[in-house]
N, C-alpha and C. Protein backbone atom coordinates (compact mmCIF):
# COMPACT_ATOMS: atom_id res chain seq x y z
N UNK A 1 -1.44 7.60 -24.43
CA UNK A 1 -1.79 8.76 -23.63
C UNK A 1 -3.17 9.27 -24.05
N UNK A 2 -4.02 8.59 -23.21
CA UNK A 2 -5.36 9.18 -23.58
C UNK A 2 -5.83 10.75 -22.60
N UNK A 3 -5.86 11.73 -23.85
CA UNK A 3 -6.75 12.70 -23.47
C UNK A 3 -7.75 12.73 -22.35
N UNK A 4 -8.33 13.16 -21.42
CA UNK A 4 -9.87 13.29 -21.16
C UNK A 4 -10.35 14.96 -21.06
N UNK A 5 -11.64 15.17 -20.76
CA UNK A 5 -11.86 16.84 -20.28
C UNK A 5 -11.97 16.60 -19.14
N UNK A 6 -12.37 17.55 -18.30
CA UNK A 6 -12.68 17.69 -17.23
C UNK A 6 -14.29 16.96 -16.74
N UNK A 7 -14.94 17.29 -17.94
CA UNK A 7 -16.56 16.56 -17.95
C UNK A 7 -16.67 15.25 -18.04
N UNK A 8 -15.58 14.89 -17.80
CA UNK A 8 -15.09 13.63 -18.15
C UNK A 8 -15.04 12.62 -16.37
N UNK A 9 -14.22 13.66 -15.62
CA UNK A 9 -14.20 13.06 -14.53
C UNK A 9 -14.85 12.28 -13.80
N UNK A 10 -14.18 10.95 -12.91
CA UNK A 10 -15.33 10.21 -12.50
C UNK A 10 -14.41 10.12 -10.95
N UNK A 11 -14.98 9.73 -9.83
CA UNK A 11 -14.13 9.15 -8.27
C UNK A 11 -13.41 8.29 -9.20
N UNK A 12 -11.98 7.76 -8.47
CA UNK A 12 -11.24 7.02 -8.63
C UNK A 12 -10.30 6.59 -9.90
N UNK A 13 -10.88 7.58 -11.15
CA UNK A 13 -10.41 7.77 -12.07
C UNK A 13 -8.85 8.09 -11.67
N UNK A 14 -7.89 7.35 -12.51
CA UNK A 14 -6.59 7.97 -12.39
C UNK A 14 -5.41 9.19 -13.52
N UNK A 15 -5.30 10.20 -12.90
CA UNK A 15 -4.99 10.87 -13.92
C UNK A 15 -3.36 11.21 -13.83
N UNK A 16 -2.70 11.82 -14.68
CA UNK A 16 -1.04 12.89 -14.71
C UNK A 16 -0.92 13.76 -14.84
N UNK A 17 -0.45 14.56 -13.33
CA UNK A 17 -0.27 15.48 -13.23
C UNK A 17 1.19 16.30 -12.44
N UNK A 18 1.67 16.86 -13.57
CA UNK A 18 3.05 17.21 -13.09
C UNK A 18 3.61 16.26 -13.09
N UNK A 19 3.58 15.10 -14.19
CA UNK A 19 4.55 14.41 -13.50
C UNK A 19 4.56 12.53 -13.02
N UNK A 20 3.24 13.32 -12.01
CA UNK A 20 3.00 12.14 -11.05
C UNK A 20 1.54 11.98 -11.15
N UNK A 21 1.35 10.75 -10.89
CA UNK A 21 -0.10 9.86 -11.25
C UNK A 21 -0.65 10.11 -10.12
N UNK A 22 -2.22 10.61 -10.09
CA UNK A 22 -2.42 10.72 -8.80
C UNK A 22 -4.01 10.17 -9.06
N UNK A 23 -5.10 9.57 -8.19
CA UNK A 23 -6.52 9.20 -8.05
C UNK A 23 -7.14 10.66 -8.03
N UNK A 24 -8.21 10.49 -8.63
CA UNK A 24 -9.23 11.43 -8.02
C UNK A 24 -9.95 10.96 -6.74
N UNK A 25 -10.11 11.98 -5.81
CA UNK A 25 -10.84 11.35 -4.94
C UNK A 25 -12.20 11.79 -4.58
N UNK A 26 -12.21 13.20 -4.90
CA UNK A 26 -13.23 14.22 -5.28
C UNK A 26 -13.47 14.82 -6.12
N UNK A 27 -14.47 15.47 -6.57
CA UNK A 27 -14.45 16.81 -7.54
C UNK A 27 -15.77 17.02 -7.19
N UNK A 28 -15.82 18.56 -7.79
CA UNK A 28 -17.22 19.04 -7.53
C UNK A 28 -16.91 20.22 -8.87
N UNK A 29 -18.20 20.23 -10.09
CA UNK A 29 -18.00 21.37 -10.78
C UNK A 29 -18.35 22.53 -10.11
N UNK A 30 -18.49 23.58 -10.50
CA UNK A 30 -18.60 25.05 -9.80
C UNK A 30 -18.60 26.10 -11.00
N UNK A 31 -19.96 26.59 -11.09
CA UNK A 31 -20.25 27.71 -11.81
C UNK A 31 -20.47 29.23 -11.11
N UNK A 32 -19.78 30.04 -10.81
CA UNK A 32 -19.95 30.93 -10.18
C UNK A 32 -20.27 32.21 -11.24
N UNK A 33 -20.68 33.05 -10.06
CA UNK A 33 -21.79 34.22 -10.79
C UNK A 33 -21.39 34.98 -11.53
N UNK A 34 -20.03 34.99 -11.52
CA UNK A 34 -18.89 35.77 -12.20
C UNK A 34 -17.99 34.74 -13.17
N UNK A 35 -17.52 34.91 -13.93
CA UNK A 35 -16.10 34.43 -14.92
C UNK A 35 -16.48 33.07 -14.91
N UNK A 36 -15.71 31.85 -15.28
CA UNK A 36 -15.56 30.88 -16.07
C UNK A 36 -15.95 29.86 -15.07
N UNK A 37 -16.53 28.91 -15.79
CA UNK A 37 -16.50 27.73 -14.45
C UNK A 37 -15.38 26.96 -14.47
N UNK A 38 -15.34 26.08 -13.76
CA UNK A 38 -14.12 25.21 -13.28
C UNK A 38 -14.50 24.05 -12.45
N UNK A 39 -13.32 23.18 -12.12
CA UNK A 39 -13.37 21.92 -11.60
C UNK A 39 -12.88 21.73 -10.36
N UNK A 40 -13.14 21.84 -9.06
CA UNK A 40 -12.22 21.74 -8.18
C UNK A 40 -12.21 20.61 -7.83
N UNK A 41 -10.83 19.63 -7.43
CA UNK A 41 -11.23 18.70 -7.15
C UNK A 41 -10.15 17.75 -5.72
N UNK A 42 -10.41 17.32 -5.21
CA UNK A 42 -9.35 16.32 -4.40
C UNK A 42 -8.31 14.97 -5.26
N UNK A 43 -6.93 15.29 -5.04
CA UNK A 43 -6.27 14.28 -5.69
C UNK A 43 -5.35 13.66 -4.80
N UNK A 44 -5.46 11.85 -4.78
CA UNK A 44 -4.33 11.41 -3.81
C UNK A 44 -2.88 10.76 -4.83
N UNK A 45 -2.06 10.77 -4.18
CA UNK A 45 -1.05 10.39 -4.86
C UNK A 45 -0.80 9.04 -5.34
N UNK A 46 -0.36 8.21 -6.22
CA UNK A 46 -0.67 6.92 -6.36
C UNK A 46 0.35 6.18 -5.75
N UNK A 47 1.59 6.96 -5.91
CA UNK A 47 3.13 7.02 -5.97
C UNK A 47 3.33 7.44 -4.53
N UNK A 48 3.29 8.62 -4.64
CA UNK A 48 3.80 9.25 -3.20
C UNK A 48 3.07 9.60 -2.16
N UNK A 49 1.54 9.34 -2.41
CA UNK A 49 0.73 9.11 -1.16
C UNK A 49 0.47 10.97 -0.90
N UNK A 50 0.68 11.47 -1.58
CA UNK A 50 0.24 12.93 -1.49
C UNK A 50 -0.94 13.11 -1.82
N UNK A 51 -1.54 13.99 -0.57
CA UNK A 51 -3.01 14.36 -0.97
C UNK A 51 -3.44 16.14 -1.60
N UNK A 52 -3.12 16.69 -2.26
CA UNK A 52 -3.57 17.73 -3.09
C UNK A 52 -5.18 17.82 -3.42
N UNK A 53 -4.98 19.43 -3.47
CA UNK A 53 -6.36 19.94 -3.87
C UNK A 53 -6.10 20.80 -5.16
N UNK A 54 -6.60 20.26 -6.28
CA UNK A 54 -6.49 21.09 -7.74
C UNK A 54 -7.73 21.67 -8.26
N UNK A 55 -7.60 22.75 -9.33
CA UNK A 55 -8.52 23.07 -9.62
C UNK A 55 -8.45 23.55 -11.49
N UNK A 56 -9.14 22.69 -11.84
CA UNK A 56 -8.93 22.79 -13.56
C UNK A 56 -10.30 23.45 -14.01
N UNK A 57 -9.81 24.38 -15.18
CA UNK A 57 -11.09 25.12 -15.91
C UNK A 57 -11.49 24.48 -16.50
N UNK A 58 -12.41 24.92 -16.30
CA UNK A 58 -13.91 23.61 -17.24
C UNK A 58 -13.44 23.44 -18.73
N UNK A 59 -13.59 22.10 -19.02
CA UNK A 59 -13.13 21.43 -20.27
C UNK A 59 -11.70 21.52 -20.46
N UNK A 60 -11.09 21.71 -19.60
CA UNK A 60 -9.21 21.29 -19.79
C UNK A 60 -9.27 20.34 -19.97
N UNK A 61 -7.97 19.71 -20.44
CA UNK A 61 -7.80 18.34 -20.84
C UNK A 61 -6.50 17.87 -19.93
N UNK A 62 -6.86 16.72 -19.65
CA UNK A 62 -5.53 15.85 -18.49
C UNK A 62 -5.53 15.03 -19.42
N UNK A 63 -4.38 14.29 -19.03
CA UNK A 63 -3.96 12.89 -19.29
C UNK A 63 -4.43 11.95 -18.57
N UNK A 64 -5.32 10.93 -19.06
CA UNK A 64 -5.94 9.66 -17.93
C UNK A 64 -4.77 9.28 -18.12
N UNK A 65 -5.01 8.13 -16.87
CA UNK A 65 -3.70 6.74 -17.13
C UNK A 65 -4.52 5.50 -16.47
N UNK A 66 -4.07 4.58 -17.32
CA UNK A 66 -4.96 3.14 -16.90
C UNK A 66 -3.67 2.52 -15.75
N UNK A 67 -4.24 2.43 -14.97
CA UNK A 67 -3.64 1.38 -13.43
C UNK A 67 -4.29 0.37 -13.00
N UNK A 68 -3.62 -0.75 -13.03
CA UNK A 68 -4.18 -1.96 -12.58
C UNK A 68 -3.67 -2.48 -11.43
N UNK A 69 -4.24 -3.20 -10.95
CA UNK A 69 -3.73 -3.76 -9.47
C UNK A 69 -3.50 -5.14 -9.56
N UNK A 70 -2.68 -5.82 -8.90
CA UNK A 70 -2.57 -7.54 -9.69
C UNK A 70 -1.70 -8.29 -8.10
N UNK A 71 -2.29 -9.02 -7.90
CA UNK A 71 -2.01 -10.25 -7.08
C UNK A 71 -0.36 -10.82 -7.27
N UNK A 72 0.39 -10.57 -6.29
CA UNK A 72 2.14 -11.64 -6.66
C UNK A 72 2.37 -12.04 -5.19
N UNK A 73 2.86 -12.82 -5.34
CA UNK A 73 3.41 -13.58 -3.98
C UNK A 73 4.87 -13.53 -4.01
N UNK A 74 5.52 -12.63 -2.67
CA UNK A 74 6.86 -12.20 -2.64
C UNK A 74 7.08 -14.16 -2.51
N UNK A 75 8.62 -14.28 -3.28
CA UNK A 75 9.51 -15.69 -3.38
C UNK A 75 10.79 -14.82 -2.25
N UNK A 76 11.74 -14.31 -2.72
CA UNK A 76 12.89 -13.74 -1.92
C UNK A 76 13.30 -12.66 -2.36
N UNK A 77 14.09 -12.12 -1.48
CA UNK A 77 14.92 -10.81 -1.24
C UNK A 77 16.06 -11.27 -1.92
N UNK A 78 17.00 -10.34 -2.41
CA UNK A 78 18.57 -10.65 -2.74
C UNK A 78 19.04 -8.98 -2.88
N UNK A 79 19.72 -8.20 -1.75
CA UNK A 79 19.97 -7.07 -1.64
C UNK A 79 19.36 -6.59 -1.76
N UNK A 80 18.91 -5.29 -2.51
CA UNK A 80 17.64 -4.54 -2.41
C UNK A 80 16.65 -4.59 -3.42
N UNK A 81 16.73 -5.98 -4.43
CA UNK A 81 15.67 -6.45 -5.21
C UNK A 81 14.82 -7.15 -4.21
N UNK A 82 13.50 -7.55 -4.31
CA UNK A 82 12.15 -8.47 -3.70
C UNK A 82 11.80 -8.99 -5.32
N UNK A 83 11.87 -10.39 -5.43
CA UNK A 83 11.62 -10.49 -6.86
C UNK A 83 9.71 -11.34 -5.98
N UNK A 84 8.88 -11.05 -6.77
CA UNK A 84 7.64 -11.75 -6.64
C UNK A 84 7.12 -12.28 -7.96
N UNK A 85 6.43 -13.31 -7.88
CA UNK A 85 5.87 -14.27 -8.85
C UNK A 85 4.02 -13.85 -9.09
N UNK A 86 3.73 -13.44 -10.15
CA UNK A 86 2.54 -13.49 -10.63
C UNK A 86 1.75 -14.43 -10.09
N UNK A 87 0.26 -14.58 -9.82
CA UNK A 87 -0.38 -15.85 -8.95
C UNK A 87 -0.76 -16.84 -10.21
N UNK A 88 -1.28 -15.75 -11.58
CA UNK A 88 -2.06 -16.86 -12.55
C UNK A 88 -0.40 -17.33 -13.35
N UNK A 89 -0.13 -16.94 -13.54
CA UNK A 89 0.90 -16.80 -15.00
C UNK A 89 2.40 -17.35 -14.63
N UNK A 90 2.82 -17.22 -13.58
CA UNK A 90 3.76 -17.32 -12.60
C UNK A 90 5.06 -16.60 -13.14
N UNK A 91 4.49 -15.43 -13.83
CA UNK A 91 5.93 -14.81 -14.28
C UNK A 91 6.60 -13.60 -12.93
N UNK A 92 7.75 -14.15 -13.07
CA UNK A 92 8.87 -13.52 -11.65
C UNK A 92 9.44 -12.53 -12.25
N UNK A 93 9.14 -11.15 -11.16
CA UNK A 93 9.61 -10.16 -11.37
C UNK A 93 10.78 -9.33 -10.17
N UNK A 94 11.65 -8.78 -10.54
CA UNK A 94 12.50 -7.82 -9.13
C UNK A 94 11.38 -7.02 -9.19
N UNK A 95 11.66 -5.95 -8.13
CA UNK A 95 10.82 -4.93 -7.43
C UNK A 95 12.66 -4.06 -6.60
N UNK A 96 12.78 -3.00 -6.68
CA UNK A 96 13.44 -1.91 -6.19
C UNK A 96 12.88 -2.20 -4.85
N UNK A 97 14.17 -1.95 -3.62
CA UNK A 97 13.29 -1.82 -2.71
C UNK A 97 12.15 -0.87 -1.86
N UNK A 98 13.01 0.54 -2.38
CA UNK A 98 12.64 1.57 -2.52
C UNK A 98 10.67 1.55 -3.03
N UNK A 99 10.31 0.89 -3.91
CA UNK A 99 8.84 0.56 -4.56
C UNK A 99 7.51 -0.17 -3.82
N UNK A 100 8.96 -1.16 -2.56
CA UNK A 100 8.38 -2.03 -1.39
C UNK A 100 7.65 -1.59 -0.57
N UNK A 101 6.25 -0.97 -0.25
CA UNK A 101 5.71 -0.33 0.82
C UNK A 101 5.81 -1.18 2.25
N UNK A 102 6.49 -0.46 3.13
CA UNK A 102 6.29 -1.45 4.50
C UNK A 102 7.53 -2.57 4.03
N UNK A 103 8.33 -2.56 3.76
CA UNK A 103 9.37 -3.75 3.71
C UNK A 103 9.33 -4.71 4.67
N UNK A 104 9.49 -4.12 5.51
CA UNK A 104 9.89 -5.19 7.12
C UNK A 104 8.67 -6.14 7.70
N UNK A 105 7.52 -6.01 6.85
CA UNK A 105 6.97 -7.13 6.65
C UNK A 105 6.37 -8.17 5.31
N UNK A 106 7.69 -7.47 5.20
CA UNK A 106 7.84 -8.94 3.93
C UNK A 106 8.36 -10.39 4.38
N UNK A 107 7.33 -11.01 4.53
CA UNK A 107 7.33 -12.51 4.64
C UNK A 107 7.20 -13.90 3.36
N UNK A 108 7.71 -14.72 3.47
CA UNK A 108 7.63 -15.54 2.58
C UNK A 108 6.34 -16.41 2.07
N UNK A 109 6.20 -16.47 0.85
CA UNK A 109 4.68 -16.89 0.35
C UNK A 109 3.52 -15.37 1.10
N UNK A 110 3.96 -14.76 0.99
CA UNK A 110 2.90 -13.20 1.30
C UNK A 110 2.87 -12.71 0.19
N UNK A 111 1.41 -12.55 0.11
CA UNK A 111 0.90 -11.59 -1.51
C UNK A 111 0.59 -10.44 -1.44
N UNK A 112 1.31 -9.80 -2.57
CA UNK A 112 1.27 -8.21 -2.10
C UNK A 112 0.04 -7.55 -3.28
N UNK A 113 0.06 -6.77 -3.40
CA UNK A 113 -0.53 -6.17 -4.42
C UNK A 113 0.28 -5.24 -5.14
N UNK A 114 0.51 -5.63 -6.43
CA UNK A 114 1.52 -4.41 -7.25
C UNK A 114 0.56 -4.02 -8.18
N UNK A 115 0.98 -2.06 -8.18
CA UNK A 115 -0.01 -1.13 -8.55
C UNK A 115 0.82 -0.64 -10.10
N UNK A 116 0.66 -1.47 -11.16
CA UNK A 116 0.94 -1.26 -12.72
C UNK A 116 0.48 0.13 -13.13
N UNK A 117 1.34 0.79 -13.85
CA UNK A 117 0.62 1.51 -15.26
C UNK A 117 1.00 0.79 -16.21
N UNK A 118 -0.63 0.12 -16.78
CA UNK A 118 -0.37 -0.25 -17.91
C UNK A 118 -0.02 0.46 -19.23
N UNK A 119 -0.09 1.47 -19.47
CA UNK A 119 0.41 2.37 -20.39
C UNK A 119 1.98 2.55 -20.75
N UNK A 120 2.65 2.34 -19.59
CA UNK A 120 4.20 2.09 -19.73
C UNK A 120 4.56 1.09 -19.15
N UNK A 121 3.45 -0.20 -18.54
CA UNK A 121 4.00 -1.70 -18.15
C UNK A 121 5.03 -1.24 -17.10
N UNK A 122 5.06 -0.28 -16.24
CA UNK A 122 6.06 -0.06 -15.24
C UNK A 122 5.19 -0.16 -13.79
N UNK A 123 5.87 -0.78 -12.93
CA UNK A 123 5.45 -1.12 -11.62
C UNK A 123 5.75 -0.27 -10.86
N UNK A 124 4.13 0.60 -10.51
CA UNK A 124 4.74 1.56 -9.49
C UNK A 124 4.93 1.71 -8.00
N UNK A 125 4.57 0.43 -7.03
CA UNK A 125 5.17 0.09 -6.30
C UNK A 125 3.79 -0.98 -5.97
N UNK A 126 4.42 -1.74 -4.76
CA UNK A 126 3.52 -3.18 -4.14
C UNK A 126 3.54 -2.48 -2.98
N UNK A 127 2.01 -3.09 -2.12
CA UNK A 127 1.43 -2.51 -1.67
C UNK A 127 1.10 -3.98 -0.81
N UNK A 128 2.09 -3.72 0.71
CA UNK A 128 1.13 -5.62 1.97
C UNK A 128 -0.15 -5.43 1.80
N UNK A 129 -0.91 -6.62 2.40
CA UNK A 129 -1.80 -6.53 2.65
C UNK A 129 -1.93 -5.77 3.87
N UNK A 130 -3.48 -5.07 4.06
CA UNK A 130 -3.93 -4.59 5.62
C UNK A 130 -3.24 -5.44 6.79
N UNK A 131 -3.76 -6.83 6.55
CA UNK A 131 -3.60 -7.78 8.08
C UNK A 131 -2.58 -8.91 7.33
N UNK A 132 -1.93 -9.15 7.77
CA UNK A 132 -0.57 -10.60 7.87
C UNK A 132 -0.51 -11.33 9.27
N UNK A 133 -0.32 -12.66 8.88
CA UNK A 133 0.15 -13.70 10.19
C UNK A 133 1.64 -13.79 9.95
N UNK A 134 2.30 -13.57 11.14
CA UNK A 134 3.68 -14.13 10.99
C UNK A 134 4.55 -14.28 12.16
N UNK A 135 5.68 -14.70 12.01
CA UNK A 135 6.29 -15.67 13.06
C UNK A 135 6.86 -14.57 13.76
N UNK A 136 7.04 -14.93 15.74
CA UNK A 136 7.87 -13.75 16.18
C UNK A 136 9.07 -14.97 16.38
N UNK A 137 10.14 -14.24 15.92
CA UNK A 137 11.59 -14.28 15.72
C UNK A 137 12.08 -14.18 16.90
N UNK A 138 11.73 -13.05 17.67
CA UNK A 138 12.26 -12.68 19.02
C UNK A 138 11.78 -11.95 19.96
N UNK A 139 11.19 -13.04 21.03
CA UNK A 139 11.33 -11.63 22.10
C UNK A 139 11.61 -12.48 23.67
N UNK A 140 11.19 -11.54 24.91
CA UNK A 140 11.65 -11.73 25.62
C UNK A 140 10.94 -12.86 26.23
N UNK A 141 11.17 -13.96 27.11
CA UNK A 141 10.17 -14.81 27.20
C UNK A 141 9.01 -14.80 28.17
N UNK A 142 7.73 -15.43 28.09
CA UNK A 142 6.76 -14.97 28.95
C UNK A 142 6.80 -15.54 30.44
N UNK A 143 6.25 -14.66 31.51
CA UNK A 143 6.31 -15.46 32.72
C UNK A 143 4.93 -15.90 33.31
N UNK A 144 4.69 -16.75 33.94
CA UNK A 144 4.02 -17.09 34.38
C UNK A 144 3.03 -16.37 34.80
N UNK A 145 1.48 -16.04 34.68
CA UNK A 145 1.01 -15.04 35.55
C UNK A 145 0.40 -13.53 34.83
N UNK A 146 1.66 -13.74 33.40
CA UNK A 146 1.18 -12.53 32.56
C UNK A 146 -0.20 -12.65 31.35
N UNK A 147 -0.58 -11.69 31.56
CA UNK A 147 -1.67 -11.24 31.28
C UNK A 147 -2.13 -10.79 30.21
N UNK A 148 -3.17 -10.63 28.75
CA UNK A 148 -3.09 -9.35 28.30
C UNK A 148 -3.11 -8.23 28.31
N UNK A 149 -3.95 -7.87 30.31
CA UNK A 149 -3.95 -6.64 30.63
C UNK A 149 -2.75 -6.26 30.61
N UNK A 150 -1.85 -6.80 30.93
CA UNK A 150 -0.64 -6.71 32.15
C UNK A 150 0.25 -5.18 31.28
N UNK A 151 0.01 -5.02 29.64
CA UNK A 151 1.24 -4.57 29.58
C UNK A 151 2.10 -4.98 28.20
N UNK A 152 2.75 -4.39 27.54
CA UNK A 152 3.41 -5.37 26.77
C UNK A 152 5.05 -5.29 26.19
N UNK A 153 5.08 -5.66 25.59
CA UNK A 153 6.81 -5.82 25.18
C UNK A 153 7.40 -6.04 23.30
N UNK A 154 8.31 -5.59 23.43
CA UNK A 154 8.62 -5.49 21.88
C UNK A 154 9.54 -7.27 21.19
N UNK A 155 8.58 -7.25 20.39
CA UNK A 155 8.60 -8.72 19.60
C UNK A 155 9.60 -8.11 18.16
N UNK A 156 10.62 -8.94 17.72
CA UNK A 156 11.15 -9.15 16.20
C UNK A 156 10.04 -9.85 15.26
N UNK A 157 9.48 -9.24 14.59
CA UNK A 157 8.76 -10.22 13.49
C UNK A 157 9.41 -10.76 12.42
N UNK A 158 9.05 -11.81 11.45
CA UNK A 158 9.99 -12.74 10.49
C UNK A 158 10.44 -11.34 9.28
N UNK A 159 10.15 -10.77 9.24
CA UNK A 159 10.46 -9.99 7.90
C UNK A 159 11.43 -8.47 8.65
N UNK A 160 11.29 -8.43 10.09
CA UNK A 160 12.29 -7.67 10.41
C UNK A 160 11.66 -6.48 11.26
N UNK A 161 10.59 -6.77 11.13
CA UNK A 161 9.33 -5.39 12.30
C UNK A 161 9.53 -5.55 13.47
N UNK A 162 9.51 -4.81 14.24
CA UNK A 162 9.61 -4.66 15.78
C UNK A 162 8.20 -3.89 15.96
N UNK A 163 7.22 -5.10 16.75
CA UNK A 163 5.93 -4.61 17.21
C UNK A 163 6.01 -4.84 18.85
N UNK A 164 4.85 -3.88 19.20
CA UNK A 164 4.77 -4.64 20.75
C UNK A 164 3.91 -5.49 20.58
N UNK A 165 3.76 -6.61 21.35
CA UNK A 165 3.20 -7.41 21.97
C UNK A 165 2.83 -7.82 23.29
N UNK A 166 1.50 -8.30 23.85
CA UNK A 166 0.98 -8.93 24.90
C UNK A 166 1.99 -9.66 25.81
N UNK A 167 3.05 -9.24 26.93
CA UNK A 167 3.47 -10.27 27.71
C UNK A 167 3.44 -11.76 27.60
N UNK A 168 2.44 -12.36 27.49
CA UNK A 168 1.98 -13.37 27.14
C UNK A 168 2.96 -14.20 25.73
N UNK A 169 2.96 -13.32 25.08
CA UNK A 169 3.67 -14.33 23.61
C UNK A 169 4.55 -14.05 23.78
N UNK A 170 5.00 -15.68 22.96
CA UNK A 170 6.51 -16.40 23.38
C UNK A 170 6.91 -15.96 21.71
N UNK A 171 8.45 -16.35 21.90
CA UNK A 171 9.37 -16.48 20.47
C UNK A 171 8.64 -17.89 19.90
N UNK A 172 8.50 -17.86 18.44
CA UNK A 172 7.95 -18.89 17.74
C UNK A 172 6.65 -18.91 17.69
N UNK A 173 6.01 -17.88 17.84
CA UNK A 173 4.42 -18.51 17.98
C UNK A 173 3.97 -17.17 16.82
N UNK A 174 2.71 -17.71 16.43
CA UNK A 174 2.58 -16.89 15.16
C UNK A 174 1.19 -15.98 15.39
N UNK A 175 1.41 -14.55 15.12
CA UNK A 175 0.47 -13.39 15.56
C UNK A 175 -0.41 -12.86 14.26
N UNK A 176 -1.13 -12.42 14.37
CA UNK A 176 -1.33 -11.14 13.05
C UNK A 176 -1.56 -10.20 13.76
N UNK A 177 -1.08 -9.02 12.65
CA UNK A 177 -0.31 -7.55 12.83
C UNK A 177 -1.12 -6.97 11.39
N UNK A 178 -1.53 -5.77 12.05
CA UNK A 178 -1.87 -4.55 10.97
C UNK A 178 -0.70 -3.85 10.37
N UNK A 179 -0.20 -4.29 9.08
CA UNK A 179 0.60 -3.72 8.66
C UNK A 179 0.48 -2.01 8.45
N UNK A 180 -0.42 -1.55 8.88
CA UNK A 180 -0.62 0.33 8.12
C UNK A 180 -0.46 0.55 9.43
N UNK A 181 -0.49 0.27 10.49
CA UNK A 181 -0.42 0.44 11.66
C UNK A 181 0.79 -0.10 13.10
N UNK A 182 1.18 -1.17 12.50
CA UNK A 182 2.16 -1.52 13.31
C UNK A 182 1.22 -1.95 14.50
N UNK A 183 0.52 -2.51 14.45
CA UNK A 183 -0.23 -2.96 15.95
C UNK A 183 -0.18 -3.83 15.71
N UNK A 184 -0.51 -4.98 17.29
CA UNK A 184 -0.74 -6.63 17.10
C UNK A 184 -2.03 -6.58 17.59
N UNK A 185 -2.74 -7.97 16.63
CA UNK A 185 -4.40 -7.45 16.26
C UNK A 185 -4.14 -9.35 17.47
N UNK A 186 -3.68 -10.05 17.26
CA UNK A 186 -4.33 -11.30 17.99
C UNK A 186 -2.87 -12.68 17.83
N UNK A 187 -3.27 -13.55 18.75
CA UNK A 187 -2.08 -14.96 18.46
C UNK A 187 -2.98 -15.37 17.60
N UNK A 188 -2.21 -16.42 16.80
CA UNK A 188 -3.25 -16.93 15.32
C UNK A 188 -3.25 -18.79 16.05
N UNK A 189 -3.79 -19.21 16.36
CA UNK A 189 -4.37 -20.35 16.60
C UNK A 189 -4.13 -21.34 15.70
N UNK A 190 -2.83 -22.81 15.75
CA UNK A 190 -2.24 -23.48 15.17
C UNK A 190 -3.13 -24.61 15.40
């Protein structure tokens, strides 16, 4: 548990507060004409995606925390574990599913990013990538004539997402999809 002050602060630095680990995303010091200065600053959540605005008196002390980000490629599901494999090292880990951001596009051989504190070696959750290719599972089939203007229709993706899609695509054919978004970005060209 390393100490820091406030003079200390840098963007993206990660600190604990209340609790919960959160980024800096801002700060600005502030000396006003009156009483003590202080730190105001923007904090996002690392964990819970909460965005807060704090404000610490000059030279308080937080707790940094070191977070690393690391490359695994989900292997399988088995109830509500996702165990994924390290890329260099190939050591296999469960994951809660609960920790899984975006579950329902968890696909096989897909690398996620899991967000460590190394300070307590605990995984605080994996994180899809932005963009994924993957198979549609199901949908209704295309007719002749349809269009991308035309309109579109709701596709099953392999990991369990229900996106719309272009009239046009058939069951079996493979798309990429913005996972933060749930949109279909294009057919992926076999």
């Amino acid at each position: 548990m390393a100490k820091i002050s406030t003079s200390d602060f840098k963007t993206g630095m990660n600190i604990r507060q209340d609790g919960e680990i959160y980024t800096i995303i801002d700060f600005q010091h502030v000396k006003p004409g009156k009483g003590g200065a202080f730190v105001r600053t923007k904090l996002k959540g690392v964990e819970n995606d909460k965005n807060i605005d704090k404000t610490f008196r000059s030279g308080e002390s937080v707790e940094s925390v070191r977070v690393e980000r690391q490359p695994y490629q989900f292997l399988y599901a088995d109830g509500d574990m996702f165990f994924f494999m390290h890329q260099e090292t190939y050591e296999q880990i469960p994951i809660e599913r609960s920790r899984v951001e975006r579950p329902e596009y968890v696909v096989d051989g897909l690398v996620y990013t899991l967000v460590v504190d190394v300070e307590n070696e605990q995984i605080l959750y994996a994180h899809p990538p932005d963009h994924i290719e993957t198979e549609v599972l199901e949908t209704d089939p295309g007719l002749k004539g349809d269009t991308a203007q035309g309109g579109s229709k709701p596709a099953t993706l392999a990991g369990g997402a229900v996106v719309q899609v272009p009239l046009f695509i058939n069951q079996g054919e493979m798309i990429k999809v913005d996972t933060r978004t749930g949109e279909y970005l294009e057919r992926v060209k076999t």
